[in-house]
PDB file of N, CA and C in Angstrom:
ATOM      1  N   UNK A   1      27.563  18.487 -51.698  1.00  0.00           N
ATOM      2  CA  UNK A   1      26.729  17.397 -51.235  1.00  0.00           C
ATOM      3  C   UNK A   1      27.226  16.949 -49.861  1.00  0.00           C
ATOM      4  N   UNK A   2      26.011  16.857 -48.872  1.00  0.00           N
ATOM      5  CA  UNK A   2      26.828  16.193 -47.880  1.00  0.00           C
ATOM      6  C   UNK A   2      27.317  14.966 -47.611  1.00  0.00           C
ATOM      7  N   UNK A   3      28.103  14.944 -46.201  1.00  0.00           N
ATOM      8  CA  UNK A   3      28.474  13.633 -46.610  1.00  0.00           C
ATOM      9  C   UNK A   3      27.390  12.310 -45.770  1.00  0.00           C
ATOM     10  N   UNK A   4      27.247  11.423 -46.360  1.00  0.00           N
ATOM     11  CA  UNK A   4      26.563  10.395 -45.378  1.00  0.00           C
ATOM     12  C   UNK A   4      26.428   9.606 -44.410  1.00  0.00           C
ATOM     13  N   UNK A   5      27.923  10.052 -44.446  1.00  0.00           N
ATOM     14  CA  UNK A   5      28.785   9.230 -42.478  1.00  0.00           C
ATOM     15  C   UNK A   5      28.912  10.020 -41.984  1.00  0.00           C
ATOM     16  N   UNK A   6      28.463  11.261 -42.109  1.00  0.00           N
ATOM     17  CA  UNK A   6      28.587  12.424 -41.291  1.00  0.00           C
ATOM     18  C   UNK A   6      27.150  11.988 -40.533  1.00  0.00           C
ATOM     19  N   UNK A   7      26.832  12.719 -39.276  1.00  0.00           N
ATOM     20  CA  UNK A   7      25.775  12.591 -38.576  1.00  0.00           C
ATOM     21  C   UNK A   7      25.317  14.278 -38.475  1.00  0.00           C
ATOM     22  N   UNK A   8      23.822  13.890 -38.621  1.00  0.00           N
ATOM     23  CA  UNK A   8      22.879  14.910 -39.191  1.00  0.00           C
ATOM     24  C   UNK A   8      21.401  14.620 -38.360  1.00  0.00           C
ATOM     25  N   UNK A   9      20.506  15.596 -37.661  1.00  0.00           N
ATOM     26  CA  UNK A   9      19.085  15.183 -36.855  1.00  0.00           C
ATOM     27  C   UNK A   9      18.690  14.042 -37.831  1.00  0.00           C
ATOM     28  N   UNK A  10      18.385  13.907 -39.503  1.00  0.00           N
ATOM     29  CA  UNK A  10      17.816  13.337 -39.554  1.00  0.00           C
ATOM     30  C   UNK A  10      18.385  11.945 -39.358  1.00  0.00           C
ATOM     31  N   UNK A  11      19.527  11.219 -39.428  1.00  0.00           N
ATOM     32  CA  UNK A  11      20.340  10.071 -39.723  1.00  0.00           C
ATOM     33  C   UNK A  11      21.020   9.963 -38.503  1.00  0.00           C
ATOM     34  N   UNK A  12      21.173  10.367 -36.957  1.00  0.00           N
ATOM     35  CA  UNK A  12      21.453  10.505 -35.808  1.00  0.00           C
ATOM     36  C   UNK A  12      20.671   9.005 -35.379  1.00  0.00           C
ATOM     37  N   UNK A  13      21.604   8.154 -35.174  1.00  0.00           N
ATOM     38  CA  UNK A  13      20.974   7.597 -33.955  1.00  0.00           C
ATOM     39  C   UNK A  13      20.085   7.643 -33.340  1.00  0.00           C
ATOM     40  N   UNK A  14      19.445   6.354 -33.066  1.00  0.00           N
ATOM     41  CA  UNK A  14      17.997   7.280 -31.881  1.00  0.00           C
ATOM     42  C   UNK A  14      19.036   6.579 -30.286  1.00  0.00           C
ATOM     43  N   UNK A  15      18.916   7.890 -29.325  1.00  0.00           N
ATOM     44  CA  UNK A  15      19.244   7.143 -27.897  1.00  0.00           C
ATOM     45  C   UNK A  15      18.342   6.557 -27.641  1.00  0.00           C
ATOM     46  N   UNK A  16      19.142   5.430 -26.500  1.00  0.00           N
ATOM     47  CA  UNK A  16      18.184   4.525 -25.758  1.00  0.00           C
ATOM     48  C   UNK A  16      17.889   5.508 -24.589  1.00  0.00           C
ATOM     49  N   UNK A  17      16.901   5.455 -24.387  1.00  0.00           N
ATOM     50  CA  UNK A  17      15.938   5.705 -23.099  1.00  0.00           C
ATOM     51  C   UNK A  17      15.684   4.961 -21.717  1.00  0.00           C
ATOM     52  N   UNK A  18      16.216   4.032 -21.847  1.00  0.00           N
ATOM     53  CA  UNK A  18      15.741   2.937 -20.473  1.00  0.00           C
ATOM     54  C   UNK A  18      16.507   3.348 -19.562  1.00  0.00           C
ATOM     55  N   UNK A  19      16.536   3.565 -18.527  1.00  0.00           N
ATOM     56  CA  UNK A  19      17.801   3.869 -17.341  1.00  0.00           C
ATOM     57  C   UNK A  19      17.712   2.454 -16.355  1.00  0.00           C
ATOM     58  N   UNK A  20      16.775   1.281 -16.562  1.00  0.00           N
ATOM     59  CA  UNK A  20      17.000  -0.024 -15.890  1.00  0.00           C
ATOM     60  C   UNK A  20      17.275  -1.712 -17.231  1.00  0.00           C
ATOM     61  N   UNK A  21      17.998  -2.375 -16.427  1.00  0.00           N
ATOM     62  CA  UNK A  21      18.472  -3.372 -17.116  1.00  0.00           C
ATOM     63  C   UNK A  21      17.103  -4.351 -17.805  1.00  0.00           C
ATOM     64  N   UNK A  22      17.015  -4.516 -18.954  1.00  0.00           N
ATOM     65  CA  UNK A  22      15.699  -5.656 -19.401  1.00  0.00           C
ATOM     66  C   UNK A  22      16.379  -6.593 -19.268  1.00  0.00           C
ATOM     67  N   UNK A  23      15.167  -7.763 -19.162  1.00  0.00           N
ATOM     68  CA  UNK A  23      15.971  -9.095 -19.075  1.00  0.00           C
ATOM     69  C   UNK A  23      14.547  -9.977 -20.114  1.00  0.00           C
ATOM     70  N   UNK A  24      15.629 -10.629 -20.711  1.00  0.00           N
ATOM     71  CA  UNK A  24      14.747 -11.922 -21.900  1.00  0.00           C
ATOM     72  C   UNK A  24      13.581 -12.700 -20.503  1.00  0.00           C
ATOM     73  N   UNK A  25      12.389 -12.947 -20.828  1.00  0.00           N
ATOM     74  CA  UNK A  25      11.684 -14.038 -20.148  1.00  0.00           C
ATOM     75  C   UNK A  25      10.592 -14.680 -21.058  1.00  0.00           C
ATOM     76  N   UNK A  26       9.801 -15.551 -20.776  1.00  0.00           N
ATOM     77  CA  UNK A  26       9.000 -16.233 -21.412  1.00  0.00           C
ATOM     78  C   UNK A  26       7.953 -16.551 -20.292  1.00  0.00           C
ATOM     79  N   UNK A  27       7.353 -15.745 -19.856  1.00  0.00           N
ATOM     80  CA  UNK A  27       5.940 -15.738 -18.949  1.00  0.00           C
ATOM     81  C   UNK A  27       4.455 -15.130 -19.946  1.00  0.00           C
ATOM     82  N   UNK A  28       3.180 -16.309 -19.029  1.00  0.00           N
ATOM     83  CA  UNK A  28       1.734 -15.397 -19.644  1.00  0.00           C
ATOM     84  C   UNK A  28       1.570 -14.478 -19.505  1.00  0.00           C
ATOM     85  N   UNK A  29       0.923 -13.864 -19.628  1.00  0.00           N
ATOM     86  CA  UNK A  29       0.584 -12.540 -19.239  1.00  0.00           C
ATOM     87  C   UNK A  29      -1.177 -12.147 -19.751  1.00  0.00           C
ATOM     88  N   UNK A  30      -1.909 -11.286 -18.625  1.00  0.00           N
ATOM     89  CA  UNK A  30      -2.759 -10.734 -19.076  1.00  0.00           C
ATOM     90  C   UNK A  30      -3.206  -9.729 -18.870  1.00  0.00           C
ATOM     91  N   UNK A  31      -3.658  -8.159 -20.007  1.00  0.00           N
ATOM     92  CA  UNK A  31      -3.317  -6.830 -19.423  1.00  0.00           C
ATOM     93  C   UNK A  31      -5.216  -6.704 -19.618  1.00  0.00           C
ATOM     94  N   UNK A  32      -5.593  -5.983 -18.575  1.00  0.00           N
ATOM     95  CA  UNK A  32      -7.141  -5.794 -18.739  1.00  0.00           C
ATOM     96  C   UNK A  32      -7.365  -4.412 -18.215  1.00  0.00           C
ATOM     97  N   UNK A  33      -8.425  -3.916 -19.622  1.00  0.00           N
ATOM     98  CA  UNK A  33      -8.547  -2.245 -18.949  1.00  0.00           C
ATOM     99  C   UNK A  33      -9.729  -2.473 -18.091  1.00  0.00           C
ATOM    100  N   UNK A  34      -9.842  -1.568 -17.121  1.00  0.00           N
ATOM    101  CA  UNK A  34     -10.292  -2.090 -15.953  1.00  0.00           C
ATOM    102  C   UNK A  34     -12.328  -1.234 -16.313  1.00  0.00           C
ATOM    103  N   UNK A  35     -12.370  -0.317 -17.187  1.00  0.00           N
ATOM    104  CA  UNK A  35     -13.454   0.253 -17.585  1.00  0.00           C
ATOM    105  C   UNK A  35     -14.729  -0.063 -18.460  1.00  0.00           C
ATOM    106  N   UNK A  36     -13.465  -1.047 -19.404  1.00  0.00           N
ATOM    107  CA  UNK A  36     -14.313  -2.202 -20.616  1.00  0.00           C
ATOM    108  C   UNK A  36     -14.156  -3.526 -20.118  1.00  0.00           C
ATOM    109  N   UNK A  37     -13.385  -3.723 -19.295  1.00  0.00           N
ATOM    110  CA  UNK A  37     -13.229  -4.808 -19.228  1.00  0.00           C
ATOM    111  C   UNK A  37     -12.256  -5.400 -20.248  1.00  0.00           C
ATOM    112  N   UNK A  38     -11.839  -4.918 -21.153  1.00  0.00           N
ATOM    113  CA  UNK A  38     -11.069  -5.377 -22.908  1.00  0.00           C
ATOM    114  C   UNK A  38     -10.358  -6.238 -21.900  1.00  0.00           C
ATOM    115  N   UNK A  39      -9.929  -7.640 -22.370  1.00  0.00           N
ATOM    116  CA  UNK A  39      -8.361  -8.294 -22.177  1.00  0.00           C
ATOM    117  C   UNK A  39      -7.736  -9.051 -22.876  1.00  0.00           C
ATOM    118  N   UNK A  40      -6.433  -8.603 -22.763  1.00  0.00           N
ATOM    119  CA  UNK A  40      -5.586  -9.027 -24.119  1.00  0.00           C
ATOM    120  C   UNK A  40      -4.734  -9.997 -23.401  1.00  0.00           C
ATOM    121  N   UNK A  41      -4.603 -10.935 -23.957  1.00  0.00           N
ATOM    122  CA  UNK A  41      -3.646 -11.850 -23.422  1.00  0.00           C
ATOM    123  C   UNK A  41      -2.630 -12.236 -24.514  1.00  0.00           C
ATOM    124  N   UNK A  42      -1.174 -12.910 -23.977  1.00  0.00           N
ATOM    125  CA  UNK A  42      -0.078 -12.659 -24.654  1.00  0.00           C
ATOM    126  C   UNK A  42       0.688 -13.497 -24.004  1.00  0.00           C
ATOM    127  N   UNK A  43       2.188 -12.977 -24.071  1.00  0.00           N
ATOM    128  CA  UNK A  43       3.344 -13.461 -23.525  1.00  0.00           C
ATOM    129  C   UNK A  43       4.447 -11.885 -23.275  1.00  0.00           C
ATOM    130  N   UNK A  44       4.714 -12.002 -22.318  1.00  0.00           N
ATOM    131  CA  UNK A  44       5.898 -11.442 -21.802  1.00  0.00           C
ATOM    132  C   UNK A  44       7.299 -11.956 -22.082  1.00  0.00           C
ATOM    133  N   UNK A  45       8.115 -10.978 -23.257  1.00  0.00           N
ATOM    134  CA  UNK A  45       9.080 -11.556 -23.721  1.00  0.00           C
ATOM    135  C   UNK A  45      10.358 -10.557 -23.064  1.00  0.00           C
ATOM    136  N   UNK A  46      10.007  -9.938 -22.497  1.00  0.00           N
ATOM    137  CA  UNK A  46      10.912  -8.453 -21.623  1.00  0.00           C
ATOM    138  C   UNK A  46      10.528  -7.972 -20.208  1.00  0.00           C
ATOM    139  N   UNK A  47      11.155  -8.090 -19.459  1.00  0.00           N
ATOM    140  CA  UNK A  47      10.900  -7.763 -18.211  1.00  0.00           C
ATOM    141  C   UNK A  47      11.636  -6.326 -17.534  1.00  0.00           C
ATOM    142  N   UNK A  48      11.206  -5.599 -16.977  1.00  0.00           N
ATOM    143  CA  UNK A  48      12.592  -4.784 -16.066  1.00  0.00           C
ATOM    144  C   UNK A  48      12.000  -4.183 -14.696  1.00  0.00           C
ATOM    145  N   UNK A  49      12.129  -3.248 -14.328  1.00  0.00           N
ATOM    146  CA  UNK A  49      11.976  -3.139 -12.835  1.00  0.00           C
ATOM    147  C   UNK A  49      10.821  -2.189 -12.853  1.00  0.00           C
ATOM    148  N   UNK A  50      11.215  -1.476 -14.825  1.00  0.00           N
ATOM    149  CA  UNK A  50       9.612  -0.330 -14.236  1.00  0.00           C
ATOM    150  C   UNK A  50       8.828  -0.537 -15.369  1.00  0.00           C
ATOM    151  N   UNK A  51       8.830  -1.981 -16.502  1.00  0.00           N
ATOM    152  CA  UNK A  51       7.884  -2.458 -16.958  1.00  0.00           C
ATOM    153  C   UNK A  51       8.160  -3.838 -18.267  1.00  0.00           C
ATOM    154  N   UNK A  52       7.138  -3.682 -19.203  1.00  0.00           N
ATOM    155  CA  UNK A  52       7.452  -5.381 -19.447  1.00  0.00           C
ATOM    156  C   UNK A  52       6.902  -4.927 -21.324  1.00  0.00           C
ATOM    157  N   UNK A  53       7.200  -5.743 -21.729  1.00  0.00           N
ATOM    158  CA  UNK A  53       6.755  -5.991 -23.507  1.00  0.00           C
ATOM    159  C   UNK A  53       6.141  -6.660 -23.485  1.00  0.00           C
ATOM    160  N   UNK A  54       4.987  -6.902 -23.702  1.00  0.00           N
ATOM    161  CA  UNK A  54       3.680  -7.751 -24.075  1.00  0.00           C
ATOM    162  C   UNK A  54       3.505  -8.225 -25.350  1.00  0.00           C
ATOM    163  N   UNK A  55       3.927  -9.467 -25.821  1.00  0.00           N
ATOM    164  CA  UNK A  55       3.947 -10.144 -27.296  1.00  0.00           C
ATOM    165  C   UNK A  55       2.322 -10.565 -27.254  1.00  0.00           C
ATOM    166  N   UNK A  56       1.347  -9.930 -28.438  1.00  0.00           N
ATOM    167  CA  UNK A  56       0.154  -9.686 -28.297  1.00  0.00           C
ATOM    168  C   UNK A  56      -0.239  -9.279 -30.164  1.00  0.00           C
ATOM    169  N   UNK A  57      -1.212 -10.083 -30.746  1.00  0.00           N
ATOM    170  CA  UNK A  57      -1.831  -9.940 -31.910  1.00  0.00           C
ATOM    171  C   UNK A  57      -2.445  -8.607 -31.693  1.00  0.00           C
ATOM    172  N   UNK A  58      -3.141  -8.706 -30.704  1.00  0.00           N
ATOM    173  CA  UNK A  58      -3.990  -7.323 -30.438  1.00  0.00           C
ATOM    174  C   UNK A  58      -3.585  -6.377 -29.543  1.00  0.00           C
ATOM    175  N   UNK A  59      -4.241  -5.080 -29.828  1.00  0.00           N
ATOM    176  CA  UNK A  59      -3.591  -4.201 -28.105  1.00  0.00           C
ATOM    177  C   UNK A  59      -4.598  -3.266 -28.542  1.00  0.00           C
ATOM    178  N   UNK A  60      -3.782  -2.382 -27.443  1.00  0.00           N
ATOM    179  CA  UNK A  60      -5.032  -1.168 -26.643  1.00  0.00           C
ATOM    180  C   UNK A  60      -4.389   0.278 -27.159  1.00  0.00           C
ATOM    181  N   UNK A  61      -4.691   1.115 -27.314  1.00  0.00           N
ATOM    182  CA  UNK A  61      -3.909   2.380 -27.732  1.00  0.00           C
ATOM    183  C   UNK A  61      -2.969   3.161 -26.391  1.00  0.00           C
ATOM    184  N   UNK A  62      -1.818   3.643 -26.774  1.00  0.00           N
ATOM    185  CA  UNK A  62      -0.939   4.470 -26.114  1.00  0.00           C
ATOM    186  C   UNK A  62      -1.566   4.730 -25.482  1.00  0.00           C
ATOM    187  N   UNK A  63      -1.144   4.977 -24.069  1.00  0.00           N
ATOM    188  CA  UNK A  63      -1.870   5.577 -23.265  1.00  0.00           C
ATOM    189  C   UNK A  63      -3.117   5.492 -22.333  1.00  0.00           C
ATOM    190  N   UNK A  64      -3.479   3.756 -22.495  1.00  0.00           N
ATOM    191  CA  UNK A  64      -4.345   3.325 -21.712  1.00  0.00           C
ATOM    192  C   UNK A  64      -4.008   2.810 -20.265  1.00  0.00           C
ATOM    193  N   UNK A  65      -4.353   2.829 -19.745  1.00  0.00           N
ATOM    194  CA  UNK A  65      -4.268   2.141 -18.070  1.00  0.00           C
ATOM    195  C   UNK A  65      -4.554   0.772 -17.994  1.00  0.00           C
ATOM    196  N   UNK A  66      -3.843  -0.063 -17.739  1.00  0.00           N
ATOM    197  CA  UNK A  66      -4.092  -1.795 -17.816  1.00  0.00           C
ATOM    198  C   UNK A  66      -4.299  -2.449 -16.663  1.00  0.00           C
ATOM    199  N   UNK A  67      -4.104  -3.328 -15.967  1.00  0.00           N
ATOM    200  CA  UNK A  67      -4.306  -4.020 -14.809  1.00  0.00           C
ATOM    201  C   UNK A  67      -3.550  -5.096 -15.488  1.00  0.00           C
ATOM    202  N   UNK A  68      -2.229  -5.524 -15.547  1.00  0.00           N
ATOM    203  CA  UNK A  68      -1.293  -6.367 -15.962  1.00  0.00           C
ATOM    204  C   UNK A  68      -0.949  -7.484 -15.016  1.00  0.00           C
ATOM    205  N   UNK A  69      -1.491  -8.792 -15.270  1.00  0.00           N
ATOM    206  CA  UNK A  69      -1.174  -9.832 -14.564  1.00  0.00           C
ATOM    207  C   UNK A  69       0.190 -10.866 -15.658  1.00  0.00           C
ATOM    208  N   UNK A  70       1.293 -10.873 -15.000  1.00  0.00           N
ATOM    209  CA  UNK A  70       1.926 -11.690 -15.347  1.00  0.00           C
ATOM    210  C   UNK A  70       2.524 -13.461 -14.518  1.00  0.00           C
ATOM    211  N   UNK A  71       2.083 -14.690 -15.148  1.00  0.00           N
ATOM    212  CA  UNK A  71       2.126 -15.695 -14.208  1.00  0.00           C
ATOM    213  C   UNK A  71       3.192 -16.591 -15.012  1.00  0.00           C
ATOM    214  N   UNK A  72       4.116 -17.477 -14.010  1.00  0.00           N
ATOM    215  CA  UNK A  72       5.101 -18.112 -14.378  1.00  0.00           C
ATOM    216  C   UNK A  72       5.439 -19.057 -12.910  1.00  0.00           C
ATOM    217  N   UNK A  73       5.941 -19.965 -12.950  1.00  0.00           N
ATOM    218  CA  UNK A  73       6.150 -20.719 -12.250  1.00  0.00           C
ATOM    219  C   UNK A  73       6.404 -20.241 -10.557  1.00  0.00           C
ATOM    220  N   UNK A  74       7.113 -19.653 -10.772  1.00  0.00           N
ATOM    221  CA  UNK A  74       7.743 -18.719  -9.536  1.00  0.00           C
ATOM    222  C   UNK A  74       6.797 -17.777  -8.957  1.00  0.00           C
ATOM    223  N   UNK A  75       5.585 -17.742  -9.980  1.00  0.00           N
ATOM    224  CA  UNK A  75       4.358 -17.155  -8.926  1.00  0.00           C
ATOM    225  C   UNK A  75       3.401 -16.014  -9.793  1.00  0.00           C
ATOM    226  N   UNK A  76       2.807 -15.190  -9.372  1.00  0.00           N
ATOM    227  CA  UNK A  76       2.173 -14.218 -10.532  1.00  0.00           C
ATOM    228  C   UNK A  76       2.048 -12.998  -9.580  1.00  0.00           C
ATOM    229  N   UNK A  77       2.434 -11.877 -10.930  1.00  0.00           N
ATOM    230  CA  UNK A  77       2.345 -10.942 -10.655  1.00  0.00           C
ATOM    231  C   UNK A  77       1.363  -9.852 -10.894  1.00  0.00           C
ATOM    232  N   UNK A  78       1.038  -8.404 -10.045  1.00  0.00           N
ATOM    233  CA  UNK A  78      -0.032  -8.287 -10.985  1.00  0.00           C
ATOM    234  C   UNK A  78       0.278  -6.555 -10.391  1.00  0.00           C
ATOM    235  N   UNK A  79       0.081  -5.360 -11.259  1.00  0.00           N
ATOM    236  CA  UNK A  79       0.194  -4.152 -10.835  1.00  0.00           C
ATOM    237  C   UNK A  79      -0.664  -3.499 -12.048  1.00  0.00           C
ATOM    238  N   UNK A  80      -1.397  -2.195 -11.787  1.00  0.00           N
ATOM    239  CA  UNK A  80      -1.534  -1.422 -12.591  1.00  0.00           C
ATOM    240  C   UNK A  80      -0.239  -0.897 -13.039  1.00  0.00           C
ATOM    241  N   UNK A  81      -0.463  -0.380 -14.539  1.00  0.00           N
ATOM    242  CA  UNK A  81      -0.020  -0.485 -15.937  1.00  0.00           C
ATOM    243  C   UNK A  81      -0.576   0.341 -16.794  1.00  0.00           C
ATOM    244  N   UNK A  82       0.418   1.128 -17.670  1.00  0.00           N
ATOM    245  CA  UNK A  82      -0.086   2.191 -18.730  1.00  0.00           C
ATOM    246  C   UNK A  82       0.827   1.934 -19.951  1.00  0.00           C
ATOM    247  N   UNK A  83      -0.051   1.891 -21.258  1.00  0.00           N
ATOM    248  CA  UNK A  83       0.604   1.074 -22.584  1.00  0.00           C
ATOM    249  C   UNK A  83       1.555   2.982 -22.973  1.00  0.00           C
ATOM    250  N   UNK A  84       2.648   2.351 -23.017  1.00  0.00           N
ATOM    251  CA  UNK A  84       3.556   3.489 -23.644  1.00  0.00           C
ATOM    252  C   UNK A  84       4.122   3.138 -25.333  1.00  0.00           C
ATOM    253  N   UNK A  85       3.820   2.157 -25.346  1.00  0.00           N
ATOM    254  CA  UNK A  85       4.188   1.993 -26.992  1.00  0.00           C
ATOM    255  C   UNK A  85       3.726   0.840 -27.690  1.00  0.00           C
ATOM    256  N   UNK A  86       3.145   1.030 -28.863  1.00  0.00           N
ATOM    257  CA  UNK A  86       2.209  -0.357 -29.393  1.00  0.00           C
ATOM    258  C   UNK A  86       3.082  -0.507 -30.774  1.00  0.00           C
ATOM    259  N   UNK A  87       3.390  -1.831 -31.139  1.00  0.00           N
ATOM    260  CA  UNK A  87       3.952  -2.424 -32.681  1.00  0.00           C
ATOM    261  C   UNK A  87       2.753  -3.143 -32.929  1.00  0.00           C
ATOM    262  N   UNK A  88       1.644  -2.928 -33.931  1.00  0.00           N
ATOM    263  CA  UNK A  88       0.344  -3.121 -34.398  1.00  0.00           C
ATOM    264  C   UNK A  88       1.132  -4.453 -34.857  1.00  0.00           C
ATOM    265  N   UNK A  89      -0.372  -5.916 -34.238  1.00  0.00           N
ATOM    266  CA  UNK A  89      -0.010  -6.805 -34.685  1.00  0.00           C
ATOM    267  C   UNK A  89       1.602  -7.483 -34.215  1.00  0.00           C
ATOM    268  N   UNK A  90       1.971  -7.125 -33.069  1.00  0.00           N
ATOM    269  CA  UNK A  90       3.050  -7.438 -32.514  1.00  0.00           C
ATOM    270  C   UNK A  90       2.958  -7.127 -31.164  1.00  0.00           C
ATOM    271  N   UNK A  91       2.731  -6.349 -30.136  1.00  0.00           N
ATOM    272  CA  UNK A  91       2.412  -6.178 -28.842  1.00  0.00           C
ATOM    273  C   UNK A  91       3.101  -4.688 -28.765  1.00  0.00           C
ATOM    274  N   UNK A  92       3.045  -4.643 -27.296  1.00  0.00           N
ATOM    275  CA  UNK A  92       2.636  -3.698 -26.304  1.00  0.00           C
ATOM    276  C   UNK A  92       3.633  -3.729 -25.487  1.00  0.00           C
ATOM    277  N   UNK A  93       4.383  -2.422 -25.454  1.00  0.00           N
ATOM    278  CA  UNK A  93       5.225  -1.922 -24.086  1.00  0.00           C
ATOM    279  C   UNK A  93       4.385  -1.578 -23.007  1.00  0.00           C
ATOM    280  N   UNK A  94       4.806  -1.581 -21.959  1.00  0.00           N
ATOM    281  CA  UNK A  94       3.772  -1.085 -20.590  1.00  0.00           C
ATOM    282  C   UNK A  94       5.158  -0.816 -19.675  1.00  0.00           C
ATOM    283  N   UNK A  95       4.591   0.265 -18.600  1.00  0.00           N
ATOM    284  CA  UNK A  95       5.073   0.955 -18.140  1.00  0.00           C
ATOM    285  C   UNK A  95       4.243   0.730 -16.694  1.00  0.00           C
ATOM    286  N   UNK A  96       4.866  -0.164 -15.495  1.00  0.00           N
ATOM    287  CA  UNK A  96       4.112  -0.300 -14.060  1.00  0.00           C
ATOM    288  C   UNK A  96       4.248   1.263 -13.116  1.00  0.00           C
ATOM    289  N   UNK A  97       2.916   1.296 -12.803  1.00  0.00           N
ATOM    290  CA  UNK A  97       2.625   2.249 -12.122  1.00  0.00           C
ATOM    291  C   UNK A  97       1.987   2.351 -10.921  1.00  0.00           C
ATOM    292  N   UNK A  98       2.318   2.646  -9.956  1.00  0.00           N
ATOM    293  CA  UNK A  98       2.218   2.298  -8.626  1.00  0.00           C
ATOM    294  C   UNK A  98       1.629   0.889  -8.248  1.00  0.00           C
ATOM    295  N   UNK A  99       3.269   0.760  -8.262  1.00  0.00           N
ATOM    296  CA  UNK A  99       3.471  -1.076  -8.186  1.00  0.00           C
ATOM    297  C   UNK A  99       3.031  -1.175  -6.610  1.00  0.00           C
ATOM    298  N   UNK A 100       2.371  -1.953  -6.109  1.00  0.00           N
ATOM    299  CA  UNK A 100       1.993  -2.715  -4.863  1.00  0.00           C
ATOM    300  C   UNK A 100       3.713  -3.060  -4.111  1.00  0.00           C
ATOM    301  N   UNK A 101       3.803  -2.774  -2.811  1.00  0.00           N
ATOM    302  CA  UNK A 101       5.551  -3.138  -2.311  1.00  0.00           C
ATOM    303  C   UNK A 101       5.672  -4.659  -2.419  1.00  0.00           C
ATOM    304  N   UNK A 102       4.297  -5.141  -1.776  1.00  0.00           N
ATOM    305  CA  UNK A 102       4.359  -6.857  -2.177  1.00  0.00           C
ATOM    306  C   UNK A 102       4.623  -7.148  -3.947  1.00  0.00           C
ATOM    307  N   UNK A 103       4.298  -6.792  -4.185  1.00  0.00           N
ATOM    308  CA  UNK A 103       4.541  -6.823  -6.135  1.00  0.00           C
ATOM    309  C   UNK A 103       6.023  -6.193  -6.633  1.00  0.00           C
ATOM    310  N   UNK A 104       6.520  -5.455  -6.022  1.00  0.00           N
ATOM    311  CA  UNK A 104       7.561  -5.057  -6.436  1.00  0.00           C
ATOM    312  C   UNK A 104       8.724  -5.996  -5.752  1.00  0.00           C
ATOM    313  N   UNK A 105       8.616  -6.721  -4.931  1.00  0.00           N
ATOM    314  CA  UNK A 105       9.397  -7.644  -4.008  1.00  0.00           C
ATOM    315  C   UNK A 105       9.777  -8.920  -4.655  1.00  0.00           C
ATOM    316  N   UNK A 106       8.369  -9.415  -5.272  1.00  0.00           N
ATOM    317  CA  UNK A 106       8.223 -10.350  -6.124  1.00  0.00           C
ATOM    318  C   UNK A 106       9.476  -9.905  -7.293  1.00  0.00           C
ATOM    319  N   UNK A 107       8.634  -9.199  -8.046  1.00  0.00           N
ATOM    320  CA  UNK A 107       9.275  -8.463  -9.057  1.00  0.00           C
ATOM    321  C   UNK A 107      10.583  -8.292  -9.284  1.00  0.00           C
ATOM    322  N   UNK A 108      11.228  -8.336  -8.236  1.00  0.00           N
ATOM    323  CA  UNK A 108      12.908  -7.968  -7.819  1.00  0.00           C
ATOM    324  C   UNK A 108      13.356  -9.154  -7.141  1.00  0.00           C
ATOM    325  N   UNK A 109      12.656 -10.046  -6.831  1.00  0.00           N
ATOM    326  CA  UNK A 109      13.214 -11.181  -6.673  1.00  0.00           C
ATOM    327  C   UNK A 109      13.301 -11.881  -8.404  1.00  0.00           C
ATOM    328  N   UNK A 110      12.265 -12.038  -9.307  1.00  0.00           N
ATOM    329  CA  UNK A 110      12.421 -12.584 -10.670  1.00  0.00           C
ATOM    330  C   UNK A 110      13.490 -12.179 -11.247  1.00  0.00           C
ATOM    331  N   UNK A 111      13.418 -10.466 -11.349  1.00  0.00           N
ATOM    332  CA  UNK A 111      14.669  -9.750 -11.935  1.00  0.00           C
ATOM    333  C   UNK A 111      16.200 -10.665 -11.337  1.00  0.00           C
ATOM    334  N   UNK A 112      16.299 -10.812  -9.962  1.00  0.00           N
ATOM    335  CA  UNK A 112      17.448 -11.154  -9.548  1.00  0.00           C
ATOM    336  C   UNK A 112      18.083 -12.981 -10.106  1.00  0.00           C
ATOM    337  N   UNK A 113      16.769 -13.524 -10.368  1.00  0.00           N
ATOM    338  CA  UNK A 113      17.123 -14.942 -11.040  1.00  0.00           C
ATOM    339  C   UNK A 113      17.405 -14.993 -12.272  1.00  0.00           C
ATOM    340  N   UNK A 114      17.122 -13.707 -12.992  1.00  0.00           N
ATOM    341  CA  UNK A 114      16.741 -13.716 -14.615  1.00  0.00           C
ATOM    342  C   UNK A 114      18.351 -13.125 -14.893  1.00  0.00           C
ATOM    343  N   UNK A 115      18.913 -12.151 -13.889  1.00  0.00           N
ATOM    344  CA  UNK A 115      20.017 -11.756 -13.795  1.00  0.00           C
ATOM    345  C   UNK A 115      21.331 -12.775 -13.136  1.00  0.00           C
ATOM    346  N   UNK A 116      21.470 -14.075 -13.080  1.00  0.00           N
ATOM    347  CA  UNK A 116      21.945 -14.881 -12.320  1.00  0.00           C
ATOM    348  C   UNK A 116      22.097 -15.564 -13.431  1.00  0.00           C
TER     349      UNK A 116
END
């Protein structure tokens, strides 16, 4: 029998994947596919440099293209966006995709307060 503290594909760890730092936030947010028009609105509970977690009852399937506006005191942001992972009834990972340089400036200025 094997043993169970031994590590095996199926009982292996999953690696993390992120190669940039997340940071906790509490901003609105609203992701809209730009074809239906669909928009889901939420809260942004994760931020990082190449995308955000969308706390959301509803969402859009893997793999859609969003138009992601996120607003918070310090100003609003807004870039196209593609959903890379959905928790049904819990929200939406997104993944920014050709972020605007004005948007990414922003963006890296928040990161730098959230990191402070």
């Amino acid at each position: 029998m094997a043993d169970p503290d031994k590590s095996s594909p199926s009982n292996e760890p999953r690696l993390e994947r992120r190669t940039v730092p997340r940071y906790s936030i509490i901003a609105t947010a609203e992701a809209v596919e730009p074809t239906s028009s669909v928009r889901i609105v939420g809260r942004v509970s994760e931020l990082s440099r190449k995308g955000c977690y969308l706390d959301a009852l509803n969402s859009l399937p893997v793999g859609t293209s969003v138009q992601i506006t996120i607003s918070r005191d310090q100003g609003t942001f807004h870039s196209p966006a593609r959903i890379i992972h959905v928790q049904e009834r819990m929200g939406m990972g997104l993944v920014f995709v050709d972020m605007p340089a004005d948007q990414l400036k922003l963006l890296e200025s928040w990161l730098a307060e959230l990191n402070a």
